[in-house]
N, C-alpha and C. Protein backbone atom coordinates (compact mmCIF):
# COMPACT_ATOMS: atom_id res chain seq x y z
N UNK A 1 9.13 -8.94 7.46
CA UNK A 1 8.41 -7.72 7.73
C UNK A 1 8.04 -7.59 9.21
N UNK A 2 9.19 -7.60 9.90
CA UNK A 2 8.56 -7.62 11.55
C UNK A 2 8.56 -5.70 11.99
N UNK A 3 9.05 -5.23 11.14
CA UNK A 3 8.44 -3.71 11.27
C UNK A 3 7.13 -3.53 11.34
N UNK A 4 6.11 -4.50 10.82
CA UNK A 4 5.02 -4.35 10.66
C UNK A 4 4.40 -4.10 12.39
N UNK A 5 4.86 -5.13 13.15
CA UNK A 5 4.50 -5.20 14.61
C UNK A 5 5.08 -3.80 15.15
N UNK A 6 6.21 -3.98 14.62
CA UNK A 6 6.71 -2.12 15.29
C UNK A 6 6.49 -0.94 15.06
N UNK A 7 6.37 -0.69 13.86
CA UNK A 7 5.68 0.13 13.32
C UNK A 7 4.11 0.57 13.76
N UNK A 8 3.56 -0.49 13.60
CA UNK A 8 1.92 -0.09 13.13
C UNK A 8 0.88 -1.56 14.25
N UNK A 9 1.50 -2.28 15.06
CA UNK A 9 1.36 -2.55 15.75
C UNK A 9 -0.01 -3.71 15.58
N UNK A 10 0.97 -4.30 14.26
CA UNK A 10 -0.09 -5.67 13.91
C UNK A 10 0.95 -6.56 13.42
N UNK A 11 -0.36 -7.95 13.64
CA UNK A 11 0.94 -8.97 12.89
C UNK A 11 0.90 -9.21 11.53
N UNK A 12 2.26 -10.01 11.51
CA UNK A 12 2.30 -10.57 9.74
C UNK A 12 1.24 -11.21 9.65
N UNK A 13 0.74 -12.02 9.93
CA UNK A 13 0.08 -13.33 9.44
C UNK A 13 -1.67 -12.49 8.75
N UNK A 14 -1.74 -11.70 9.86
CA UNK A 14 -3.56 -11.00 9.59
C UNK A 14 -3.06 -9.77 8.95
N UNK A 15 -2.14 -9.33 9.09
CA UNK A 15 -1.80 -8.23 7.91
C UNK A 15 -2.85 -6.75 9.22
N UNK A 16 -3.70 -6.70 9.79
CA UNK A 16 -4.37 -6.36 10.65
C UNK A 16 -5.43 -5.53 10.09
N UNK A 17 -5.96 -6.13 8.75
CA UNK A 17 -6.64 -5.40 8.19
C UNK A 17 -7.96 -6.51 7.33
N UNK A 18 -7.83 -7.53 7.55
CA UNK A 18 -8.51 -8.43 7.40
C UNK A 18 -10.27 -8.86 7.52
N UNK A 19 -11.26 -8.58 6.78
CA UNK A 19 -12.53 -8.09 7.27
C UNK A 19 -13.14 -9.76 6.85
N UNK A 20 -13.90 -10.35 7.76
CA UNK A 20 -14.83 -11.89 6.79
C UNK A 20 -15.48 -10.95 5.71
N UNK A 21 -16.48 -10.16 5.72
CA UNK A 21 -17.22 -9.49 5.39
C UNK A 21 -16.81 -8.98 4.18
N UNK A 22 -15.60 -8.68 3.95
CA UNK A 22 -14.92 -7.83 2.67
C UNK A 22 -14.63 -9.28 2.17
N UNK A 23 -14.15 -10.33 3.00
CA UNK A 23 -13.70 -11.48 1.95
C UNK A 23 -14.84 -12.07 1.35
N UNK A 24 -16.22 -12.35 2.22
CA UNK A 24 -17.05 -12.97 1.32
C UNK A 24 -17.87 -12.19 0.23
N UNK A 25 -17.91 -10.78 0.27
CA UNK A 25 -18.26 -9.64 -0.55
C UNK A 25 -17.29 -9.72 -2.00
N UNK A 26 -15.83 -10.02 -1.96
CA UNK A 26 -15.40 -10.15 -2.98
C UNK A 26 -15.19 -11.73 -3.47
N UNK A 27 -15.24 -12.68 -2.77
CA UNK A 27 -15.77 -13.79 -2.98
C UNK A 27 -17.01 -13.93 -4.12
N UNK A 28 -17.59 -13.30 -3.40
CA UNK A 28 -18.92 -13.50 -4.39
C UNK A 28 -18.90 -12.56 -5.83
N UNK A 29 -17.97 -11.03 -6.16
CA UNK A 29 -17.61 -10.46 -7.14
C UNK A 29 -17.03 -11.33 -7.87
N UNK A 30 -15.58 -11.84 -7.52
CA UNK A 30 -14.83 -12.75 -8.05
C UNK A 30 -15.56 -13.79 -8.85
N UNK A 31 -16.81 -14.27 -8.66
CA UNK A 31 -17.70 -15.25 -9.85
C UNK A 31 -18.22 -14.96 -11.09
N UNK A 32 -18.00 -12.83 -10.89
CA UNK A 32 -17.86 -12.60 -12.00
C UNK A 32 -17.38 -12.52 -13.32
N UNK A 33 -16.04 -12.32 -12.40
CA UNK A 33 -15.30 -11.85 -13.55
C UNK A 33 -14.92 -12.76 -14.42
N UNK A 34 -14.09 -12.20 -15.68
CA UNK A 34 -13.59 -13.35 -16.61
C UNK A 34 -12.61 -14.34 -15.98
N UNK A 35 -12.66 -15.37 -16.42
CA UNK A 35 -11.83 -16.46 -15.83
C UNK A 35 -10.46 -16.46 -15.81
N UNK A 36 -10.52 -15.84 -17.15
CA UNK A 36 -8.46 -15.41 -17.45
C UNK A 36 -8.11 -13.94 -16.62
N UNK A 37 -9.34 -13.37 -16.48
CA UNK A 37 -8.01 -12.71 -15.18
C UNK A 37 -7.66 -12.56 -14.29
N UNK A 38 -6.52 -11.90 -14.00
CA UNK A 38 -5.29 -12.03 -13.12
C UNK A 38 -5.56 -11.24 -12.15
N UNK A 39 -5.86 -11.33 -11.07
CA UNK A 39 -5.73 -10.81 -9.42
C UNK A 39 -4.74 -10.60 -9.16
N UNK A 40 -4.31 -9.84 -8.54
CA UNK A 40 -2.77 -8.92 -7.86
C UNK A 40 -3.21 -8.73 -6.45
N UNK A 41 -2.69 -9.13 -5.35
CA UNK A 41 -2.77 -8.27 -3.90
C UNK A 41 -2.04 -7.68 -3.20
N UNK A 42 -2.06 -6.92 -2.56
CA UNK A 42 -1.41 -5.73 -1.90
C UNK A 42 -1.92 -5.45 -0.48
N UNK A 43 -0.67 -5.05 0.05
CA UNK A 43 -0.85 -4.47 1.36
C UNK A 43 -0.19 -3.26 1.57
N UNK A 44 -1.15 -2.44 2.31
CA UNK A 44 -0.72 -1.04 2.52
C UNK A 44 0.20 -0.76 3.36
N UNK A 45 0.60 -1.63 4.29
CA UNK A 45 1.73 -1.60 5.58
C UNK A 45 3.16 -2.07 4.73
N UNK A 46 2.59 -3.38 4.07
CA UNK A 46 4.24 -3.20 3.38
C UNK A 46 4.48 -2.37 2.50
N UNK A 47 3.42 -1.65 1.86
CA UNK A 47 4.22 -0.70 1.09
C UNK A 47 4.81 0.21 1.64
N UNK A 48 4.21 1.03 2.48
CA UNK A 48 5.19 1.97 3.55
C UNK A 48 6.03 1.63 4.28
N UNK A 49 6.56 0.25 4.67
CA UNK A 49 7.76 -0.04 5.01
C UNK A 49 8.68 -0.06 4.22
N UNK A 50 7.87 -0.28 2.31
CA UNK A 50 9.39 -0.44 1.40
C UNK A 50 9.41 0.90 1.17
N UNK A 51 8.40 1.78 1.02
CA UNK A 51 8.91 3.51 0.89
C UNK A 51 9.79 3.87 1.83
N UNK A 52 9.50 3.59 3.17
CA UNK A 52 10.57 3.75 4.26
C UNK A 52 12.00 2.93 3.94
N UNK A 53 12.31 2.36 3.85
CA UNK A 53 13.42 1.31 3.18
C UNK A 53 14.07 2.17 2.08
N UNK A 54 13.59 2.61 1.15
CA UNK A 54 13.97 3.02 0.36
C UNK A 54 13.89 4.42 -0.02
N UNK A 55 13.73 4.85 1.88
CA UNK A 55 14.31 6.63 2.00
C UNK A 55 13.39 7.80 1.13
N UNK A 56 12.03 7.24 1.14
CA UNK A 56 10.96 7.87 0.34
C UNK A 56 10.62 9.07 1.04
N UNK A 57 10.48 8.10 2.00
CA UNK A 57 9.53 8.44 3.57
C UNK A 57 10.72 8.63 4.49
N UNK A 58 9.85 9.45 5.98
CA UNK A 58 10.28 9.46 6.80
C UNK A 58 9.57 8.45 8.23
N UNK A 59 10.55 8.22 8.80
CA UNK A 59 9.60 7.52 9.96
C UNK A 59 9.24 8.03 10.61
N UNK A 60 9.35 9.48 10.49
CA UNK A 60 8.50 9.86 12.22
C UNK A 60 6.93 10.27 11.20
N UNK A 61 7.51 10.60 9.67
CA UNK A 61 5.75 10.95 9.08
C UNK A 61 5.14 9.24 9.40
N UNK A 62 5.63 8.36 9.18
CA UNK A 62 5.00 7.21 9.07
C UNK A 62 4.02 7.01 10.20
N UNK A 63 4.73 7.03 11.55
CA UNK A 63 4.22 7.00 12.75
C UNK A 63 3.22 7.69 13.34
N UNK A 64 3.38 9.10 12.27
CA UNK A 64 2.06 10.29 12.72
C UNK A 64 1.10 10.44 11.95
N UNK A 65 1.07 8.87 10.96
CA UNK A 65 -0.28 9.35 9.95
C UNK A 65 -1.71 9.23 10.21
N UNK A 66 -1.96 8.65 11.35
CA UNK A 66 -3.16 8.59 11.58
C UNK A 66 -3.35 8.87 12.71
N UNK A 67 -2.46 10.01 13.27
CA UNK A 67 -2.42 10.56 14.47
C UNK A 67 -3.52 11.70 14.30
N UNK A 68 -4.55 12.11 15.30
CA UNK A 68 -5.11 13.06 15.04
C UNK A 68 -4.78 13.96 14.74
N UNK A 69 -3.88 14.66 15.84
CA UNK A 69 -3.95 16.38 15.23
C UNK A 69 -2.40 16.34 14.33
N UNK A 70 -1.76 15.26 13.93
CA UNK A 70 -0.35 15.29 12.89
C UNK A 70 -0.47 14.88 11.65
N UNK A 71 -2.11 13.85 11.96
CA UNK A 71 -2.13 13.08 10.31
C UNK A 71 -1.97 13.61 9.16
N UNK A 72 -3.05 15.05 9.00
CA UNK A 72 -2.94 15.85 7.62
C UNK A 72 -1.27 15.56 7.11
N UNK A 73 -0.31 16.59 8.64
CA UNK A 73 0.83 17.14 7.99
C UNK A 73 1.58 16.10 7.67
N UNK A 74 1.75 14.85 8.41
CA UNK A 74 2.30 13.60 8.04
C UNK A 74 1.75 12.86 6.50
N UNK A 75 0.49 13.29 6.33
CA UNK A 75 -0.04 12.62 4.86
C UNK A 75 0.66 13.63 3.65
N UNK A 76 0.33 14.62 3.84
CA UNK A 76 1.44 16.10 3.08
C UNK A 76 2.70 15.76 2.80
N UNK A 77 2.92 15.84 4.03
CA UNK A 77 4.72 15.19 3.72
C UNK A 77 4.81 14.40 2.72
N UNK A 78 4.62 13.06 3.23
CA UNK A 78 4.37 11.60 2.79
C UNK A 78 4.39 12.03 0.71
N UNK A 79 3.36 12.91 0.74
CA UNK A 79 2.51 13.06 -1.04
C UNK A 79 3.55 13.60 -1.19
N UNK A 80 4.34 14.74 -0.55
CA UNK A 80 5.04 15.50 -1.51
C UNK A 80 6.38 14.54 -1.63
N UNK A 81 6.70 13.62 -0.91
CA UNK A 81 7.96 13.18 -0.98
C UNK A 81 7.90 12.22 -2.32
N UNK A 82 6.66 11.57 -2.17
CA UNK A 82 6.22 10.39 -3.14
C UNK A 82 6.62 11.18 -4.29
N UNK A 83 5.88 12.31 -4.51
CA UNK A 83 5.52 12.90 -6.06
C UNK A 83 7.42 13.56 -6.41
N UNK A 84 7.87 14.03 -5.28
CA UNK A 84 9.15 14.04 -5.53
C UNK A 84 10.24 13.40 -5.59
N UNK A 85 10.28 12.01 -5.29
CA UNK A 85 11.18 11.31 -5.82
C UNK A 85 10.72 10.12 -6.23
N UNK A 86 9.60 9.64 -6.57
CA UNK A 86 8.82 8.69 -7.36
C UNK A 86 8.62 9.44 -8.95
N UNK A 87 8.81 10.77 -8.99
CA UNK A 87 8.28 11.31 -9.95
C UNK A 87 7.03 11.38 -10.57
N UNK A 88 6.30 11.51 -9.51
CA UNK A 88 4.80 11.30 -9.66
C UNK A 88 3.82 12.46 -9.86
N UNK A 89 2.66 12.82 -10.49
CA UNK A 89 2.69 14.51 -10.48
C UNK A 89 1.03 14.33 -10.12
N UNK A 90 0.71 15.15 -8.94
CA UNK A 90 -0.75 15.08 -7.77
C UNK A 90 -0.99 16.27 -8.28
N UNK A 91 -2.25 16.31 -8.84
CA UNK A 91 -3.49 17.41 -9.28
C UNK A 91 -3.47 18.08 -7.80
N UNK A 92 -3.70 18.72 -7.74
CA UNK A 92 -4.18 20.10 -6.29
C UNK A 92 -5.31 19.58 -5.74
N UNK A 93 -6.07 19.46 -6.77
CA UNK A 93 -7.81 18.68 -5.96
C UNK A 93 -7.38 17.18 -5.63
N UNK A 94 -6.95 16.60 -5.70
CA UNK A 94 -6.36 14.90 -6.02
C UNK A 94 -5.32 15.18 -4.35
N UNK A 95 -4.87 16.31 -4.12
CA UNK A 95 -4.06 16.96 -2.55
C UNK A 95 -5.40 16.70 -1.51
N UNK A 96 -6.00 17.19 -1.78
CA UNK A 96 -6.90 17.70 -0.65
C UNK A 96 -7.77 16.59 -0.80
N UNK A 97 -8.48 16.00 -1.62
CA UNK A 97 -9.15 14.34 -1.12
C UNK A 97 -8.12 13.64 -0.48
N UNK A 98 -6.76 13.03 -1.06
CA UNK A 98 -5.96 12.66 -0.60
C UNK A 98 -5.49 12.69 1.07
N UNK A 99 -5.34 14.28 1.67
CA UNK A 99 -4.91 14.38 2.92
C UNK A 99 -6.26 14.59 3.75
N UNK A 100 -7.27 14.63 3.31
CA UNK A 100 -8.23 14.62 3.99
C UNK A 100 -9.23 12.75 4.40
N UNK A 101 -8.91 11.86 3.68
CA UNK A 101 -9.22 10.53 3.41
C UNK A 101 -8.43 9.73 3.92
N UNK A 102 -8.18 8.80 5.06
CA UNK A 102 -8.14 8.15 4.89
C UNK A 102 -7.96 6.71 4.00
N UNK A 103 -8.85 6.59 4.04
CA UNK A 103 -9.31 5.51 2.43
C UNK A 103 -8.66 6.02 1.49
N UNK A 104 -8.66 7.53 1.09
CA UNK A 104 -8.54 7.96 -0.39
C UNK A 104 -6.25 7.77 -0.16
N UNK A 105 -6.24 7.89 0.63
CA UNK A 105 -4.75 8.24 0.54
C UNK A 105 -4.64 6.03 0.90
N UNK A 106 -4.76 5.78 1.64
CA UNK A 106 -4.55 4.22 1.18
C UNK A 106 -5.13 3.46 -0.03
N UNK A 107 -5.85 3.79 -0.61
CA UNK A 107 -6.15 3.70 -2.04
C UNK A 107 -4.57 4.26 -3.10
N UNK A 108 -4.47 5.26 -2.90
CA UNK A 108 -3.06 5.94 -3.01
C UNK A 108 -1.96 5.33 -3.29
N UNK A 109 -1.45 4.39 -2.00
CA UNK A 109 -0.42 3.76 -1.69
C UNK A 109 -0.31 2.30 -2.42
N UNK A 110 -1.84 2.39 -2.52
CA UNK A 110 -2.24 0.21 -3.11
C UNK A 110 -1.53 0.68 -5.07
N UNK A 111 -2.43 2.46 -5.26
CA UNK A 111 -1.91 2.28 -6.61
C UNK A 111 -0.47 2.44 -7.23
N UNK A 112 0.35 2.90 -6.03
CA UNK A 112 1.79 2.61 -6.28
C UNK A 112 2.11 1.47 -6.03
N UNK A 113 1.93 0.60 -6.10
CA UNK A 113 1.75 -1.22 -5.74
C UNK A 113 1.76 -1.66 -7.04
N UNK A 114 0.11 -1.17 -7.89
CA UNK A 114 0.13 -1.37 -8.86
C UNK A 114 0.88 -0.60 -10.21
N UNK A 115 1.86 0.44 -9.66
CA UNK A 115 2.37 0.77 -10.90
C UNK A 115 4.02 0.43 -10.65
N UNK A 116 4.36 -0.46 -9.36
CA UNK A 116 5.35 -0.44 -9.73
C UNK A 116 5.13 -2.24 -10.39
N UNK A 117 4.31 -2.80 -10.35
CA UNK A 117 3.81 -4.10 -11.25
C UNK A 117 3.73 -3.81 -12.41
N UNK A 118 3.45 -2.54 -12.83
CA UNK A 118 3.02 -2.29 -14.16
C UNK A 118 4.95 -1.83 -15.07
N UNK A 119 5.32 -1.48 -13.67
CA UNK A 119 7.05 -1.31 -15.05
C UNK A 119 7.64 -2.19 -14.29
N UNK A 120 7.02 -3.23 -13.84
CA UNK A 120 8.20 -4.60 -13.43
C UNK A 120 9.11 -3.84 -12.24
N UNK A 121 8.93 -3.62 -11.28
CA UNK A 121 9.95 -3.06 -9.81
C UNK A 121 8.94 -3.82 -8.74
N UNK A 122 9.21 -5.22 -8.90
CA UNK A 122 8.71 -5.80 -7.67
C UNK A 122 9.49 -6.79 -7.38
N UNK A 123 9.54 -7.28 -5.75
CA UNK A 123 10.34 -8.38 -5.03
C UNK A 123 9.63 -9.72 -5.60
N UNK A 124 10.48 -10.41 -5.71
CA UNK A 124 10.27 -11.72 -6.17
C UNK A 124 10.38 -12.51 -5.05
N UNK A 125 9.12 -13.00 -5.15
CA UNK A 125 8.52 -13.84 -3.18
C UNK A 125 8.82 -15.28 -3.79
N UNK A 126 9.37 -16.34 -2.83
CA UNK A 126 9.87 -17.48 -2.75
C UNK A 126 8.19 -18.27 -3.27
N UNK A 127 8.97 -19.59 -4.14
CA UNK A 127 7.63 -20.24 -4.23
C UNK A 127 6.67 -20.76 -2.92
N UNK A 128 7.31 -20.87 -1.88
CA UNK A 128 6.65 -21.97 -0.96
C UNK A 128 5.83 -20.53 -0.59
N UNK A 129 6.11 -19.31 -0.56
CA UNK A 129 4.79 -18.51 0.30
C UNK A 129 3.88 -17.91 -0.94
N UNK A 130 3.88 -18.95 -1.84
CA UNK A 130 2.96 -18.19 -3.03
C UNK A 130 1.88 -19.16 -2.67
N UNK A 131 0.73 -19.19 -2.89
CA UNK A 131 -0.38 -20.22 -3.34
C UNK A 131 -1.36 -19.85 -4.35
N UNK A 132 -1.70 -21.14 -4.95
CA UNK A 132 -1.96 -21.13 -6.23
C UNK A 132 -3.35 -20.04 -6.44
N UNK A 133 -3.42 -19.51 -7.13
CA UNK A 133 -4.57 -18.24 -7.53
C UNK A 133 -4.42 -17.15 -6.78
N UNK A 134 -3.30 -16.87 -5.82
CA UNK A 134 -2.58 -15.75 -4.95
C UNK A 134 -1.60 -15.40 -5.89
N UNK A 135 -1.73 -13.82 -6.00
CA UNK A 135 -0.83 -13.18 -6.64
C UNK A 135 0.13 -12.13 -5.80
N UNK A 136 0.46 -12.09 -4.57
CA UNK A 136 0.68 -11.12 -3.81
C UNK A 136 1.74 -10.70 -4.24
N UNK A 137 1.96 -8.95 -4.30
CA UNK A 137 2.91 -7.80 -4.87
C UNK A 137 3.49 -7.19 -3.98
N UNK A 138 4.55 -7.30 -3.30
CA UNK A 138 5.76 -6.52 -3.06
C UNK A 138 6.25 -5.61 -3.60
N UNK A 139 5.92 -4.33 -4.00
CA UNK A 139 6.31 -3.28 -4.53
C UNK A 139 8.02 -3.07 -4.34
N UNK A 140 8.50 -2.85 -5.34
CA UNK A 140 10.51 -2.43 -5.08
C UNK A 140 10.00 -0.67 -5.42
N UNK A 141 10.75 0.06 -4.65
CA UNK A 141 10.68 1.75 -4.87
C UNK A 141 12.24 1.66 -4.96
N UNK A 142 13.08 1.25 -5.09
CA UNK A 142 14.06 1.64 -5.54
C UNK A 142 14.73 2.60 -6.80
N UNK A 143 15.50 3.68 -5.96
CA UNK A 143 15.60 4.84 -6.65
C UNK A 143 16.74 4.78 -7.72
């Protein structure tokens, strides 16, 4: 994933989104929950590199999404392409949180992560970069 540096202008290793603060916040959730379940993780940069990969997306929307005055139309794009060849179907109000958010549209992207886990369309990561109680998801969008 060295698009990641080119693209979006972070590295692999920190993913560039990395907070202590969010880790020890869910650190401390995590003592909640039930013991048998299963954690999944995701990253929002590789998923838009495999939408890009797999001709979802465009790269110049990719590049202008959090551009000020292009983001909306680049997030627009982006939804309508998803919902049109993912076959995905976006409520009108579910549009406008979406291209207006930030958060709400990368929230977005994490749950196509989780649904392509949910019908089995994910890359199968080598054992040595797994570690044990890490579940990390590679989304496949393959059409």
């Amino acid at each position: 994933y060295d698009q990641m540096l080119d693209l979006f202008n972070i590295s692999f290793n920190s993913f560039g989104s990395t907070s202590l603060m969010t880790l020890f916040r869910f650190s401390y959730l995590k003592r909640h929950f039930p013991e048998d379940l299963t954690l999944y993780e995701g990253n929002v940069f590789i998923a838009y590199i495999e939408l890009l990969r797999n001709g979802i997306i465009s790269k110049s929307s990719l590049q202008n999404i959090n551009h000020f005055e292009y983001g909306y139309d680049s997030r627009l794009e982006i939804l309508e392409s998803i919902e049109k060849k993912l076959k995905i179907f976006i409520y009108e109000n579910d549009y406008e949180v979406l291209l207006k958010s930030n958060q709400a549209f990368n929230s977005f992207i994490l749950s196509l992560i989780g649904r392509s886990l949910h019908l089995k369309k994910v890359k199968k990561i080598d054992e040595q970069f797994q570690s044990e109680g890490f579940n990390f998801v590679i989304p496949s969008f393959k059409l």
